[in-house]
Every structure is written in structure tokens, then in C-alpha cells.
Protein backbone atom coordinates (compact mmCIF):
# COMPACT_ATOMS: atom_id res chain seq x y z
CA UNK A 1 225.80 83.32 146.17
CA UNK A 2 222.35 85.06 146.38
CA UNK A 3 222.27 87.94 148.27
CA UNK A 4 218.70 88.96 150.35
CA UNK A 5 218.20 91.79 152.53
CA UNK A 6 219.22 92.05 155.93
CA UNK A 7 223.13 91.02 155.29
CA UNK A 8 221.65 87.71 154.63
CA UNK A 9 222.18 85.13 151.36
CA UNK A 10 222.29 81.38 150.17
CA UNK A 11 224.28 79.70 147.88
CA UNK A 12 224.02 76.97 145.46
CA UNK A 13 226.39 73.84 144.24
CA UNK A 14 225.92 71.38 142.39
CA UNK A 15 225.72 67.99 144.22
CA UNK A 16 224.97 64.06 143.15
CA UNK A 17 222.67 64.74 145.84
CA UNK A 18 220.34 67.53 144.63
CA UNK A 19 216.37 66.55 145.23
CA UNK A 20 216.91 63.38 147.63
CA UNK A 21 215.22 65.48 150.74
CA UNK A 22 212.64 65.10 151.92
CA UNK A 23 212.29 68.05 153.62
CA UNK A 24 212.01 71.42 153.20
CA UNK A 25 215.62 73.36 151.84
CA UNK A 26 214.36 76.62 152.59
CA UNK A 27 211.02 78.45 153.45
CA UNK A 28 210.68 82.54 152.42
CA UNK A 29 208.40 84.71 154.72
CA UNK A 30 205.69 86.02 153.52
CA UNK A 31 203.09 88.91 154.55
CA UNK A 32 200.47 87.25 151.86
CA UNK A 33 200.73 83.85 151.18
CA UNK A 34 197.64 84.13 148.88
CA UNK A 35 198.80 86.29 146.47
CA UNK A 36 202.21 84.82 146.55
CA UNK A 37 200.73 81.48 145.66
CA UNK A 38 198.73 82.84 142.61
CA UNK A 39 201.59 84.33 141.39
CA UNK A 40 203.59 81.49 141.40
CA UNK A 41 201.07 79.60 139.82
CA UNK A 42 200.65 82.20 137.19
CA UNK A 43 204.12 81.95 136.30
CA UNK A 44 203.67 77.42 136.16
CA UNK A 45 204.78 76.84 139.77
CA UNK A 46 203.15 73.35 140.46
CA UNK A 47 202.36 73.34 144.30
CA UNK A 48 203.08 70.44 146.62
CA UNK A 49 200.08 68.56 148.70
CA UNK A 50 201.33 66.98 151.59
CA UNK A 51 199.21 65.57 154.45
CA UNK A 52 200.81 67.15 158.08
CA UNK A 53 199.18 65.99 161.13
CA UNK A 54 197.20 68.87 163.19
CA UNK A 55 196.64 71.06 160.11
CA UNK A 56 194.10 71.40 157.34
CA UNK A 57 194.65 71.96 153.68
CA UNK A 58 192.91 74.95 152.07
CA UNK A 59 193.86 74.34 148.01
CA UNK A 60 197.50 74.81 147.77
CA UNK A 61 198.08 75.99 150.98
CA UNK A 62 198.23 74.10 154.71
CA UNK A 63 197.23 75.97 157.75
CA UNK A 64 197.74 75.00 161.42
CA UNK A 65 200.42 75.78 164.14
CA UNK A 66 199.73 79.48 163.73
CA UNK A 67 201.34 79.75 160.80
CA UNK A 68 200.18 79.15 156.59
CA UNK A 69 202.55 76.96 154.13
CA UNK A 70 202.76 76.14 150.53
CA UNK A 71 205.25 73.96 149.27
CA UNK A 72 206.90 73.48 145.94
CA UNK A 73 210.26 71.93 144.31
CA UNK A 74 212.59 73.62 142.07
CA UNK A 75 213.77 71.75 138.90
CA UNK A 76 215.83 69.60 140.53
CA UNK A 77 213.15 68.02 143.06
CA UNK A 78 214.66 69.95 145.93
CA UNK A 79 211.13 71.35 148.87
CA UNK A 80 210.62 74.48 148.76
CA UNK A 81 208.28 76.61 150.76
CA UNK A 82 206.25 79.83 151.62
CA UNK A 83 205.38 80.49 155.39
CA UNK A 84 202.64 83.00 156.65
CA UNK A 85 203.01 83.39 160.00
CA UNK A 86 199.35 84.13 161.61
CA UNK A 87 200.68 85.93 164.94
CA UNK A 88 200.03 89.28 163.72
């Protein structure tokens, strides 16, 4: 179990299953989706490219529907995500 703020948390398992999604398995919020993306990528994070009607690709990072997203996977192919939203 991993434990984030606000009494909330995810947990892992290990499934025959892992990385067969094709959709995102979770997205973290973000005030800066910039500098969270550099970051990443300083540390090897390869970022995902994915075409999404309505919205416009800026490098790494998709914007459109009020919001910014980056995707990634984790090791085991599993969609991961950052979300910016642009409302404030």
C-alpha cells in the first residue's frame, strides 16, 4: 500500500495482467506540469506521444479540455500520467 496525503493511497499486486491497458492507471495532479516533466526526464522517464482528438501536442505534453497531460508507463507497460488543470 502507498500512502498519499489526504487519507488517500494505492496499492500494487502482481497480476498476469500488468501493462495490457490501454488506458491510463492513474494520473497525479500537478501545479507545474513543466517542471514535473523535466524532472522526470532528468531522472530517464521516456514520455508517451499519443494523438487525442481536440488537443494539441506541445513536446511531451498535450493540452486541450482545460487541462495539460503527459503520459508515461512504468516498467511493466502500465499508462501513467501528469494532469495540469488550467482553471486557475
Amino acid at each position: 500500500m502507498f500512502e498519499f496525503g489526504d487519507h488517500t493511497g494505492c496499492f500494487m499486486y502482481p497480476t498476469p495482467f500488468a501493462g495490457t491497458s490501454q488506458a491510463s492507471q492513474a494520473f497525479w495532479q500537478v501545479d507545474d506540469i513543466e517542471h514535473e516533466v523535466a524532472d522526470l526526464k532528468a531522472r530517464g522517464v521516456v514520455f508517451e506521444h499519443y494523438h487525442v482528438p481536440g488537443m494539441k501536442s506541445e513536446g511531451d505534453i498535450t493540452v486541450g479540455g482545460g487541462a495539460k497531460a503527459a503520459w508515461f508507463k512504468d516498467g511493466e507497460g502500465n499508462i501513467l500520467a501528469l494532469i495540469q488543470s488550467l482553471d486557475h
